[in-house]
PDB file of N, CA and C in Angstrom:
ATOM      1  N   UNK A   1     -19.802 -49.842-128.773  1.00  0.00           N
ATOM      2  CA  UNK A   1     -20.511 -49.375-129.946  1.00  0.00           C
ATOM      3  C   UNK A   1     -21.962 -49.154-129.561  1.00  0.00           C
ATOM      4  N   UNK A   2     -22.119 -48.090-130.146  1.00  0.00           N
ATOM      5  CA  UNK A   2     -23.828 -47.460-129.562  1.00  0.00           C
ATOM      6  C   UNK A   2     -24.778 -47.629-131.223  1.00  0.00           C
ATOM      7  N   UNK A   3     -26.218 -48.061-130.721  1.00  0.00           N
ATOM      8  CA  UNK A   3     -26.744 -47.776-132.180  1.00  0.00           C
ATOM      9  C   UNK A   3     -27.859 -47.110-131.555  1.00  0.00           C
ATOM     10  N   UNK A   4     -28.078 -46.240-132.604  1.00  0.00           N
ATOM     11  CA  UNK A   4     -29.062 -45.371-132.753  1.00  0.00           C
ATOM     12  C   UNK A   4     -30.125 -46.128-132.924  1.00  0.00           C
ATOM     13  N   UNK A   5     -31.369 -45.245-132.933  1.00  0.00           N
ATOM     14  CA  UNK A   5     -32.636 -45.685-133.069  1.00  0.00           C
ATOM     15  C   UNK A   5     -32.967 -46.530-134.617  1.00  0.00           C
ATOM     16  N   UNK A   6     -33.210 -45.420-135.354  1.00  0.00           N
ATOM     17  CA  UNK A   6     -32.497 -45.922-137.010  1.00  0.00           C
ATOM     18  C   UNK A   6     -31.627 -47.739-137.027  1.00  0.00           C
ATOM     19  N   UNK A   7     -31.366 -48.326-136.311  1.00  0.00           N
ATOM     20  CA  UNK A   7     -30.467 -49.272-136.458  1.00  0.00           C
ATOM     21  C   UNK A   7     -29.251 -48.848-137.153  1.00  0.00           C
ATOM     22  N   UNK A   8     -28.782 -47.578-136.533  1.00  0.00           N
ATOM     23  CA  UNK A   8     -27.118 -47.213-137.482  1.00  0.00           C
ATOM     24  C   UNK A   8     -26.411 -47.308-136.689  1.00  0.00           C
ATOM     25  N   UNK A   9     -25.203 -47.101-136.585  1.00  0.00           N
ATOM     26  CA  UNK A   9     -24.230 -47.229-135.259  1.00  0.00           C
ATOM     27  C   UNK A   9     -24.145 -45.724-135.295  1.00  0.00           C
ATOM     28  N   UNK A  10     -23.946 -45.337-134.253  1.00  0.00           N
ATOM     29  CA  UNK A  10     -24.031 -43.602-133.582  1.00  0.00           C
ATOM     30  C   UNK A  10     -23.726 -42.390-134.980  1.00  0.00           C
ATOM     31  N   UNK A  11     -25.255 -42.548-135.388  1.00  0.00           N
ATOM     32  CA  UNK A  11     -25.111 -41.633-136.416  1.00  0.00           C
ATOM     33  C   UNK A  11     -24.458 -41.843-137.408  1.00  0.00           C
ATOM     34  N   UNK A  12     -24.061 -43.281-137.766  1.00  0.00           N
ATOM     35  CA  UNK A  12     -23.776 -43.596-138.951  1.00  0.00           C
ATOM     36  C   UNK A  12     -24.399 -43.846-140.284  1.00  0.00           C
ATOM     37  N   UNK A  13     -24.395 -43.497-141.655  1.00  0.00           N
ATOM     38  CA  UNK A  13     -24.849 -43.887-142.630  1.00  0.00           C
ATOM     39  C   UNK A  13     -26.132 -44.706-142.100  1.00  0.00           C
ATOM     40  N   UNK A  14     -26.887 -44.141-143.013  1.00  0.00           N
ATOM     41  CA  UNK A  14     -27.936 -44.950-143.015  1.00  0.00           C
ATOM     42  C   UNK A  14     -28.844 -45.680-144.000  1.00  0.00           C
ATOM     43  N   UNK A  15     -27.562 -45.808-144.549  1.00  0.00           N
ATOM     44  CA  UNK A  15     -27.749 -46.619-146.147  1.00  0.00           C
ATOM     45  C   UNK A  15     -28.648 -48.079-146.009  1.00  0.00           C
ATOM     46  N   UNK A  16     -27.915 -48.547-144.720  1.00  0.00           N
ATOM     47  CA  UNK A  16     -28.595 -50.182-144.883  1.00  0.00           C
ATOM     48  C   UNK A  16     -29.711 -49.906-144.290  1.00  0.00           C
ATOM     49  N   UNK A  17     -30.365 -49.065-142.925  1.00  0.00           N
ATOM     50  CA  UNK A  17     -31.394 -48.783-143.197  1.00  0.00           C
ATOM     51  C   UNK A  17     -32.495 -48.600-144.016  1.00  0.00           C
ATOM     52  N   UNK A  18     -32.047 -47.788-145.105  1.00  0.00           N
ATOM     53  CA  UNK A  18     -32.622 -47.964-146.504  1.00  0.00           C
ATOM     54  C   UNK A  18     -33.018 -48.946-146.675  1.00  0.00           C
ATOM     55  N   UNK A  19     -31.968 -49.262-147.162  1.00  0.00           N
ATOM     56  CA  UNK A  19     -32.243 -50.939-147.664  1.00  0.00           C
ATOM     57  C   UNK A  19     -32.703 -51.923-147.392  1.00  0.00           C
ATOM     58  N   UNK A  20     -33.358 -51.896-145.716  1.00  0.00           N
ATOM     59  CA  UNK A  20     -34.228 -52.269-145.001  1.00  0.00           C
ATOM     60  C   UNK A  20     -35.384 -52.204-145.386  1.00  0.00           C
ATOM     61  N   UNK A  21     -35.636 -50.838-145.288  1.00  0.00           N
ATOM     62  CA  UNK A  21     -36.777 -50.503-145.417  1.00  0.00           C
ATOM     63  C   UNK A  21     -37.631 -50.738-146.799  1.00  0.00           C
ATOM     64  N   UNK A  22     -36.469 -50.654-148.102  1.00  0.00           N
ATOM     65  CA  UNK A  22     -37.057 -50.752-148.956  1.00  0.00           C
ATOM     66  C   UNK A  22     -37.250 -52.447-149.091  1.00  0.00           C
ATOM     67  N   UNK A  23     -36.580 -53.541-149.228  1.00  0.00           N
ATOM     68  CA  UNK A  23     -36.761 -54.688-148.979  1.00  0.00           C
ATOM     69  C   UNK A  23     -38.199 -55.042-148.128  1.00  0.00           C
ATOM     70  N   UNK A  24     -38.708 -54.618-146.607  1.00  0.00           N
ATOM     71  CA  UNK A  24     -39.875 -54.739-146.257  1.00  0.00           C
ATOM     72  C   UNK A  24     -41.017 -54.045-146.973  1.00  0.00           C
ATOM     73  N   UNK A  25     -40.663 -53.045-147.883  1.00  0.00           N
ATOM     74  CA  UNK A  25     -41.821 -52.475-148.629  1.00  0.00           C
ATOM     75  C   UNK A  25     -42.205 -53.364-149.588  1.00  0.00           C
ATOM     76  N   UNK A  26     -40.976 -53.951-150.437  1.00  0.00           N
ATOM     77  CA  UNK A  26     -41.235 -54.735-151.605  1.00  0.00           C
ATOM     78  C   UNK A  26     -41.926 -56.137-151.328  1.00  0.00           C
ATOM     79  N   UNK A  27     -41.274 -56.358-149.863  1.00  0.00           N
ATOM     80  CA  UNK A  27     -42.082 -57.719-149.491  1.00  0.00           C
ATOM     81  C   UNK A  27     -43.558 -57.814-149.519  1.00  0.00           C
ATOM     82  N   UNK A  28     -43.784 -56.504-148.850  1.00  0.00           N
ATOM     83  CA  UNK A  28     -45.363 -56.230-148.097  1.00  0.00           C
ATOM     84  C   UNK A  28     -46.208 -55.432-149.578  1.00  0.00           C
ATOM     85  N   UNK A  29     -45.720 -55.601-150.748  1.00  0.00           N
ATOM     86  CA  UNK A  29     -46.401 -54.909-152.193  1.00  0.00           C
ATOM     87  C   UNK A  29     -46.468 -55.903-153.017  1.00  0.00           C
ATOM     88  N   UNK A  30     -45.917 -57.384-152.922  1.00  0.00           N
ATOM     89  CA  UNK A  30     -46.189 -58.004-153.769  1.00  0.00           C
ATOM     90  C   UNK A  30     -47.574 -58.361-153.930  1.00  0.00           C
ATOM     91  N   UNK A  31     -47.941 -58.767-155.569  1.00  0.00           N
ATOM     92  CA  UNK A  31     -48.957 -59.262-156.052  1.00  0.00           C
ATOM     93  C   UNK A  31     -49.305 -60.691-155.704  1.00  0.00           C
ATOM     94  N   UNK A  32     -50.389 -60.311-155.539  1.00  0.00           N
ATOM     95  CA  UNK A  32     -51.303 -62.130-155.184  1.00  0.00           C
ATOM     96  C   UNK A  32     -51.364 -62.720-155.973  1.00  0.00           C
ATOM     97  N   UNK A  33     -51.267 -64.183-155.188  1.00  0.00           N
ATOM     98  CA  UNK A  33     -51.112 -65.058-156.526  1.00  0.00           C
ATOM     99  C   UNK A  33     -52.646 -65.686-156.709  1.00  0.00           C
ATOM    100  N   UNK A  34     -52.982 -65.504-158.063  1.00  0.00           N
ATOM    101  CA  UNK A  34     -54.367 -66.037-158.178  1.00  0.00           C
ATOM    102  C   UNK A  34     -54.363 -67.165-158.190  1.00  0.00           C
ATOM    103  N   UNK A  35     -55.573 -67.683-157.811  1.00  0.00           N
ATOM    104  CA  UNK A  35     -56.099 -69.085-157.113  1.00  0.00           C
ATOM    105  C   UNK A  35     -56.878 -69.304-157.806  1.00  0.00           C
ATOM    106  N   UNK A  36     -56.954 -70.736-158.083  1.00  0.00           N
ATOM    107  CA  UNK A  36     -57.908 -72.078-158.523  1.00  0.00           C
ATOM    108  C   UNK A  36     -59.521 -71.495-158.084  1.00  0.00           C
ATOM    109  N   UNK A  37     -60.614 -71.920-158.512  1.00  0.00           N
ATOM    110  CA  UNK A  37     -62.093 -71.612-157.796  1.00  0.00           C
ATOM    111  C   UNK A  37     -62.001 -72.768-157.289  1.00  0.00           C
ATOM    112  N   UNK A  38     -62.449 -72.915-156.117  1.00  0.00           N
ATOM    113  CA  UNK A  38     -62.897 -74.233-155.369  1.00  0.00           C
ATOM    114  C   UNK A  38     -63.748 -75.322-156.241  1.00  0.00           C
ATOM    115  N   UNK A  39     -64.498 -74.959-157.169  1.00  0.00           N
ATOM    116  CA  UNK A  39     -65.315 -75.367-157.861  1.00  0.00           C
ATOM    117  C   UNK A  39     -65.960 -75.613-159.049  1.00  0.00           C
ATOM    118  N   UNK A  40     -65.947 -76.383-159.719  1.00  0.00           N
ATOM    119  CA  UNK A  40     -65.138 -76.526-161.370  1.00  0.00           C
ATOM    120  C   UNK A  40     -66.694 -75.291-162.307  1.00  0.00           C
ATOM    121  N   UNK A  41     -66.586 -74.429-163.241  1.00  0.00           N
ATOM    122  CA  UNK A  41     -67.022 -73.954-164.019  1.00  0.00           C
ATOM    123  C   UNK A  41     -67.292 -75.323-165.260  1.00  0.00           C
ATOM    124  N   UNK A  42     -68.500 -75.977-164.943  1.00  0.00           N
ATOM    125  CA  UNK A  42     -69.234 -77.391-165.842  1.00  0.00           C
ATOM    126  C   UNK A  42     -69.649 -76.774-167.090  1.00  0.00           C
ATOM    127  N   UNK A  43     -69.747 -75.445-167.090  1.00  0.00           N
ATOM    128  CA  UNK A  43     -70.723 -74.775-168.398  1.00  0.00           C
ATOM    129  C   UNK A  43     -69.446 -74.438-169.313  1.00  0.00           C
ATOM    130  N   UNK A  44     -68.225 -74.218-168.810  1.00  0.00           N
ATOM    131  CA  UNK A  44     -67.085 -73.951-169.441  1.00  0.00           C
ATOM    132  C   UNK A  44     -66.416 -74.708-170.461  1.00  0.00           C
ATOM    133  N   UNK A  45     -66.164 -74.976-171.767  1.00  0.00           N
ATOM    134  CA  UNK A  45     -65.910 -75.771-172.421  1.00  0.00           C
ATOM    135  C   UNK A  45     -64.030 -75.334-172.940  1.00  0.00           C
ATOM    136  N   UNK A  46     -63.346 -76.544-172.153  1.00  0.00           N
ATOM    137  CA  UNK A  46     -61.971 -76.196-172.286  1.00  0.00           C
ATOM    138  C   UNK A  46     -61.383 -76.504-173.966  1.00  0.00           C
ATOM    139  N   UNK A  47     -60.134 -75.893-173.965  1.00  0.00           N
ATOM    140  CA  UNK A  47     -59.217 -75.781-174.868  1.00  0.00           C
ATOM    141  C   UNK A  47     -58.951 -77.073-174.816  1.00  0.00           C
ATOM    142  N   UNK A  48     -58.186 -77.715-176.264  1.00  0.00           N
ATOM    143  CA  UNK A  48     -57.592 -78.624-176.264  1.00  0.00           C
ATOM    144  C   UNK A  48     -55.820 -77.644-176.576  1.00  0.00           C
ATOM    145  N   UNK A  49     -55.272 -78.651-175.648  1.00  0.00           N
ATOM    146  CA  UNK A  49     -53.246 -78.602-175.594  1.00  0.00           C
ATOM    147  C   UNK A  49     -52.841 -79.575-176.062  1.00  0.00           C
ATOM    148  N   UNK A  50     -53.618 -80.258-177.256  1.00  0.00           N
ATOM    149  CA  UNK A  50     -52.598 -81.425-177.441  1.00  0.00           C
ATOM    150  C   UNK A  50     -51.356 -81.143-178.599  1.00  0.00           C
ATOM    151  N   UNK A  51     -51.680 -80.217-179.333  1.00  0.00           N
ATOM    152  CA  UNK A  51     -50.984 -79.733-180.007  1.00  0.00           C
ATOM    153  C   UNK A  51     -49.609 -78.587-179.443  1.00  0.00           C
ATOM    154  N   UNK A  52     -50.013 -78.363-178.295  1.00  0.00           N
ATOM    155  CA  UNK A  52     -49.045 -77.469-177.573  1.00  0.00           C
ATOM    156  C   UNK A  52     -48.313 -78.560-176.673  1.00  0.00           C
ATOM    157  N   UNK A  53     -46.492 -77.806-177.001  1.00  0.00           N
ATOM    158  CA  UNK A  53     -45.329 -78.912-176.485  1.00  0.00           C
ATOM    159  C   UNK A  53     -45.369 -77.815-174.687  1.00  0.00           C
ATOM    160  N   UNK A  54     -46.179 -78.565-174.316  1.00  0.00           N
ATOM    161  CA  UNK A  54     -46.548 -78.538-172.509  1.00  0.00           C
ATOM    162  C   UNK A  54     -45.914 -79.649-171.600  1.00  0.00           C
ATOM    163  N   UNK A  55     -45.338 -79.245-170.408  1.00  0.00           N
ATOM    164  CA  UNK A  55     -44.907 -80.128-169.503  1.00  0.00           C
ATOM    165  C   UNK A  55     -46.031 -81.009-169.096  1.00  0.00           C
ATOM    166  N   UNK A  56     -47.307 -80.838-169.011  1.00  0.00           N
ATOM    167  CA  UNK A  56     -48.599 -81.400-168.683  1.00  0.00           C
ATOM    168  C   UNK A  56     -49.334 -82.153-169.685  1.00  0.00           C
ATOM    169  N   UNK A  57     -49.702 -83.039-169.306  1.00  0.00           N
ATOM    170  CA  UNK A  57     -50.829 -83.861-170.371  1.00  0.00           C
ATOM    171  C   UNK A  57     -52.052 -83.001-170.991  1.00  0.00           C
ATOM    172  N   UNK A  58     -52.278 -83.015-171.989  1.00  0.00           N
ATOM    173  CA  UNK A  58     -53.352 -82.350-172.988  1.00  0.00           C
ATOM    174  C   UNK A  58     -54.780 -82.822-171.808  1.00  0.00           C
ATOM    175  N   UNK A  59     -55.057 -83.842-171.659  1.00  0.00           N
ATOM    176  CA  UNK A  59     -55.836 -84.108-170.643  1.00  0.00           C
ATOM    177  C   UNK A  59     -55.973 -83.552-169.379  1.00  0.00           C
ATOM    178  N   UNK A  60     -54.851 -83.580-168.316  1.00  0.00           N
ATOM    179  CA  UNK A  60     -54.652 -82.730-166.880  1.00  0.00           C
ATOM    180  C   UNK A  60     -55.055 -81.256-167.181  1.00  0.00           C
ATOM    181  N   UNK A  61     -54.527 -80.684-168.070  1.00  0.00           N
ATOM    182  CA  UNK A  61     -55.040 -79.148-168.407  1.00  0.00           C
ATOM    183  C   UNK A  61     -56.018 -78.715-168.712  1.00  0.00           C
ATOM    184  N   UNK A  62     -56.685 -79.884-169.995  1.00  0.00           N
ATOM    185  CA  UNK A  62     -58.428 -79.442-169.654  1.00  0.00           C
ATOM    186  C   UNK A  62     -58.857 -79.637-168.570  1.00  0.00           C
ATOM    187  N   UNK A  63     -58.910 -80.604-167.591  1.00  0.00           N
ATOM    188  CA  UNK A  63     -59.448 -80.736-166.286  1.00  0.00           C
ATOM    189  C   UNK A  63     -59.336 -80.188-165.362  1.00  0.00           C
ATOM    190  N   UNK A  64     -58.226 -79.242-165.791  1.00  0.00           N
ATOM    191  CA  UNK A  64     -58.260 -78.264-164.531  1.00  0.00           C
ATOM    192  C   UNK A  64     -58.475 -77.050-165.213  1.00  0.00           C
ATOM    193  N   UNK A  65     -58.390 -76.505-166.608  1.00  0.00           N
ATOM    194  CA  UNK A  65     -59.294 -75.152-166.525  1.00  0.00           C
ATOM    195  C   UNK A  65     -60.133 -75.125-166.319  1.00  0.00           C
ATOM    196  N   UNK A  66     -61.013 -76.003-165.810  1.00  0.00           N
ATOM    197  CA  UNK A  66     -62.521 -75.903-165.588  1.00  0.00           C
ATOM    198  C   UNK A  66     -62.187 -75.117-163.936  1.00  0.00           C
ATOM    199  N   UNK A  67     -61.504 -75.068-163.733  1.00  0.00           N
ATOM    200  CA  UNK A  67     -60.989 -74.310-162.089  1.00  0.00           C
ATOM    201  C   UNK A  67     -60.437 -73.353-162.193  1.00  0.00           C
ATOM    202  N   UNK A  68     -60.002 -72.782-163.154  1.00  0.00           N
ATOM    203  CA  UNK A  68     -59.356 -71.452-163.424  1.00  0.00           C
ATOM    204  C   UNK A  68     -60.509 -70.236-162.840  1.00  0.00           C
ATOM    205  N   UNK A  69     -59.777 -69.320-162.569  1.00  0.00           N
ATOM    206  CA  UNK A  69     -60.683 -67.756-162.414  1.00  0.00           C
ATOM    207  C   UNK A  69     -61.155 -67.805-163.613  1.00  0.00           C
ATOM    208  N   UNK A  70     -62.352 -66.379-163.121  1.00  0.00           N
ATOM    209  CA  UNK A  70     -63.213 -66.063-164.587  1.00  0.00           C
ATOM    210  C   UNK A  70     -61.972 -65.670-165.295  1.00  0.00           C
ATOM    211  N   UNK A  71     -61.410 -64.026-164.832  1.00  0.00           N
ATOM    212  CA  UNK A  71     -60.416 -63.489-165.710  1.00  0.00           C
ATOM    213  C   UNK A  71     -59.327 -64.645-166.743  1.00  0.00           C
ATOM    214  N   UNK A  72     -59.043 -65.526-165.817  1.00  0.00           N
ATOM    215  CA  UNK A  72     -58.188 -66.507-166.867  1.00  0.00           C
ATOM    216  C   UNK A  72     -59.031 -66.971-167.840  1.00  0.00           C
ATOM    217  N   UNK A  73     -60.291 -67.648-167.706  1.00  0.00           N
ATOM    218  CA  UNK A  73     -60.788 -68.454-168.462  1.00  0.00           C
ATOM    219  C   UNK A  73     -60.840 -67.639-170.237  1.00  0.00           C
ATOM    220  N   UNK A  74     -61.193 -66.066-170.098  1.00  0.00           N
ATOM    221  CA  UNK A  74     -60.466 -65.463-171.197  1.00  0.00           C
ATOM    222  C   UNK A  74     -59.733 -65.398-172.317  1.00  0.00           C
ATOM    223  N   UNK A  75     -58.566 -65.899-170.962  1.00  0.00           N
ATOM    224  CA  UNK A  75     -57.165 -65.614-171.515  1.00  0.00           C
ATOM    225  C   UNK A  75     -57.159 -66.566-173.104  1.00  0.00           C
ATOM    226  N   UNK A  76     -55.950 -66.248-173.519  1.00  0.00           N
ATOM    227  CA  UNK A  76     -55.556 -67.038-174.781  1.00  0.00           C
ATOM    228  C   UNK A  76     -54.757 -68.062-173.881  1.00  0.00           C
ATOM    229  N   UNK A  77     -55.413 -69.486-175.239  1.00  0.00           N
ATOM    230  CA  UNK A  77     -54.673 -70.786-174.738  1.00  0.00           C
ATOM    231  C   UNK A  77     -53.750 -70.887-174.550  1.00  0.00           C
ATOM    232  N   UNK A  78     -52.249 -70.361-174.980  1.00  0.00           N
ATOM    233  CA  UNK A  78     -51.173 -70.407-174.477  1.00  0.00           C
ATOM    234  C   UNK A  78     -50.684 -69.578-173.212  1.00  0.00           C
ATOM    235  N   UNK A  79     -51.211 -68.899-172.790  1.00  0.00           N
ATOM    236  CA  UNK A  79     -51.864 -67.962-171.320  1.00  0.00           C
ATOM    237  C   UNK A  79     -52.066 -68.791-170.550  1.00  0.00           C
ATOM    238  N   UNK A  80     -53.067 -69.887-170.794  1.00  0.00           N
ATOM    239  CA  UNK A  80     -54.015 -70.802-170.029  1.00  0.00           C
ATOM    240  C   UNK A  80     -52.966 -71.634-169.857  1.00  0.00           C
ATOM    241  N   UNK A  81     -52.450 -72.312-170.554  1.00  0.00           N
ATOM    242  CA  UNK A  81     -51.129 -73.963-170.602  1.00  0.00           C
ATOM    243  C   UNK A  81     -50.501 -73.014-170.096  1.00  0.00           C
ATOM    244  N   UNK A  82     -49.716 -72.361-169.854  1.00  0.00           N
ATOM    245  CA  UNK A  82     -48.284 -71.590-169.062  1.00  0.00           C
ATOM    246  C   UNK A  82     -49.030 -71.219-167.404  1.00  0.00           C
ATOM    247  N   UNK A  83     -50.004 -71.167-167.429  1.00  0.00           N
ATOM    248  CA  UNK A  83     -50.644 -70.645-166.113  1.00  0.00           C
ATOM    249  C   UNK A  83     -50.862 -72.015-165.110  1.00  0.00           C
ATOM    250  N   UNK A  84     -51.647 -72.992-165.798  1.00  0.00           N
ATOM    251  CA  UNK A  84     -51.979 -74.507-165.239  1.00  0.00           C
ATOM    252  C   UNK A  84     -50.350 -74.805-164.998  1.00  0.00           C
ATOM    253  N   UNK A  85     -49.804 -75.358-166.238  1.00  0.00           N
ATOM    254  CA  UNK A  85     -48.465 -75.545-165.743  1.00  0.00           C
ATOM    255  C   UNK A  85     -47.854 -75.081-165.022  1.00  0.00           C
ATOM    256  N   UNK A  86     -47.427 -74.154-164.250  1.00  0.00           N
ATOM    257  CA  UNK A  86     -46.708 -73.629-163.154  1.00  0.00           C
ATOM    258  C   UNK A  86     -47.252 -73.612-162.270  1.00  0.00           C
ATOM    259  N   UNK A  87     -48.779 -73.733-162.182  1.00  0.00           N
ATOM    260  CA  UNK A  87     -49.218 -74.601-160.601  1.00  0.00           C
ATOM    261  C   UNK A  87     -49.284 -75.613-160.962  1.00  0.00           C
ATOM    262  N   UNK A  88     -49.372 -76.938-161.401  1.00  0.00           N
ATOM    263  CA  UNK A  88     -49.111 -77.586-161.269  1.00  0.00           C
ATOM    264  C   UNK A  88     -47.829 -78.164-160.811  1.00  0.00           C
ATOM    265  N   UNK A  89     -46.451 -77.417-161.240  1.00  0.00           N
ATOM    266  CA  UNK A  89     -45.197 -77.138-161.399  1.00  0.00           C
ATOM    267  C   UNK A  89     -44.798 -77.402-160.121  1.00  0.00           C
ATOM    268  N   UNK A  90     -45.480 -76.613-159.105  1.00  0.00           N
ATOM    269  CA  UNK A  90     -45.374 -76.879-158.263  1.00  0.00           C
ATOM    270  C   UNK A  90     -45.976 -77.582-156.647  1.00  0.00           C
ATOM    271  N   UNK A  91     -46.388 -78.313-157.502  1.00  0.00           N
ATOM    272  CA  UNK A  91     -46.906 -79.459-156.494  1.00  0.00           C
ATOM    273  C   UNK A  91     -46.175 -81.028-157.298  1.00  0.00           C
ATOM    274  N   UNK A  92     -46.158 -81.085-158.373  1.00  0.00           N
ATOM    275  CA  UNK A  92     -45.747 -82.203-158.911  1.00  0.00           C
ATOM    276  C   UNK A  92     -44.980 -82.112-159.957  1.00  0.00           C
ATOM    277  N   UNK A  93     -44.185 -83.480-160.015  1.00  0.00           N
ATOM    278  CA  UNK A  93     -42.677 -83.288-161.210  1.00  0.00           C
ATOM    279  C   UNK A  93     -43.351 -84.028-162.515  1.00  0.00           C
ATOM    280  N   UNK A  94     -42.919 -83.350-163.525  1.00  0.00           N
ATOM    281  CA  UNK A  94     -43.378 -84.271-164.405  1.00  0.00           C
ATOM    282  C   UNK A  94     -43.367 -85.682-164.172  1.00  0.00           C
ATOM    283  N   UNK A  95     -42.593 -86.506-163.950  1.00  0.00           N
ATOM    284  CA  UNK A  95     -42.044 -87.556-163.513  1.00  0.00           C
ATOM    285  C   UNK A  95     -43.530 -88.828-162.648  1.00  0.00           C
ATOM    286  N   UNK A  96     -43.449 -87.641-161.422  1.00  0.00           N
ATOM    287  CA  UNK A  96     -44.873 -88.380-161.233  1.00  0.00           C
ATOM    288  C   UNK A  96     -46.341 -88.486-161.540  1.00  0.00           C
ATOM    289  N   UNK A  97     -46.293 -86.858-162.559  1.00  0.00           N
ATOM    290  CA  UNK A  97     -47.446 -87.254-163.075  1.00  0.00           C
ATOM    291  C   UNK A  97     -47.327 -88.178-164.604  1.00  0.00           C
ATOM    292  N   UNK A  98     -46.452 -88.453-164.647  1.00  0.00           N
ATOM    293  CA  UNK A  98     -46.270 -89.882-165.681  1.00  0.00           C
ATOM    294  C   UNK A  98     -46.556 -90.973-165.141  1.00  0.00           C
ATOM    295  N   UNK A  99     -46.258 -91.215-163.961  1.00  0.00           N
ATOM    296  CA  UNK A  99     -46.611 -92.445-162.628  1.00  0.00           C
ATOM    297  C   UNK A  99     -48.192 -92.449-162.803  1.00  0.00           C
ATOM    298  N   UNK A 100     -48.594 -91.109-162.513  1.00  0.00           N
ATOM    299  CA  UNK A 100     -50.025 -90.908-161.821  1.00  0.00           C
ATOM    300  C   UNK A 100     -50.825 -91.250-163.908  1.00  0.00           C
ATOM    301  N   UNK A 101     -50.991 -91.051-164.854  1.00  0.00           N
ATOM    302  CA  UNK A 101     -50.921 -91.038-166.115  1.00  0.00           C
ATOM    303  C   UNK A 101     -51.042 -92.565-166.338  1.00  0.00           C
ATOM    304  N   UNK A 102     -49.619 -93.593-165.988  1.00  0.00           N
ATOM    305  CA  UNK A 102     -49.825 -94.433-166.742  1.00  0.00           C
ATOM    306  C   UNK A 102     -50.654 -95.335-166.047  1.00  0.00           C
ATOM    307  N   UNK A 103     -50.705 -95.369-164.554  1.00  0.00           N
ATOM    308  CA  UNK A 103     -51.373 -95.722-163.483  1.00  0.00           C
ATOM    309  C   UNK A 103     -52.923 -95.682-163.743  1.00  0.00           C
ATOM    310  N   UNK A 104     -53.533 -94.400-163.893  1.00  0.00           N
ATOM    311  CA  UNK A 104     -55.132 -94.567-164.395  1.00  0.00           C
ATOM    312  C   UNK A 104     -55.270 -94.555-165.218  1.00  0.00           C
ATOM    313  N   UNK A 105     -54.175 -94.875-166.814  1.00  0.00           N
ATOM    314  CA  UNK A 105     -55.479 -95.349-167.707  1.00  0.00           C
ATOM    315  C   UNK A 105     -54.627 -96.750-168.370  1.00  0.00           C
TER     316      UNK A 105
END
């Protein structure tokens, strides 16, 4: 069996090629994921979430929008709690930040 340049076998379909190609396009077009500022915005006066049913403590979320991008800081509060939460999401389980919660106070 011979393959062509294309990765087809001798002039065969070159469907999965395609499908190659389009798969490395979609990889190499995704959107960035926006990032935390290194450095908390002190002049920023956060939302309260205590009233919003959030995986995160009403507390953890103000303390970290103060780290949000400008563009987020904007956003509407339920924007803001869905945004914190899923980074947070993924660094920690609810679970331990109940550990970490009942632990400091």
């Amino acid at each position: 069996m011979m393959v062509d340049g294309d990765e087809t076998v001798e002039g065969g379909d070159s469907q999965s090629s395609d499908l190659l190609q389009m798969n490395t396009e979609a990889a190499t077009t995704e959107m960035a994921i926006p990032r935390l500022n290194l450095f908390p915005n002190n002049n920023h006066i956060s939302d309260s979430y205590d009233d919003m049913e959030l995986e995160f403590s009403s507390s953890i979320l103000r303390s970290l929008e103060k780290y949000l991008p400008v563009d987020m800081l904007t956003a509407n509060r339920e924007d803001k709690g869905k945004f914190m939460s899923d980074i947070l999401g993924k660094y920690i389980s609810r679970e331990e930040c109940s550990q970490v919660m009942t632990l400091s106070f």
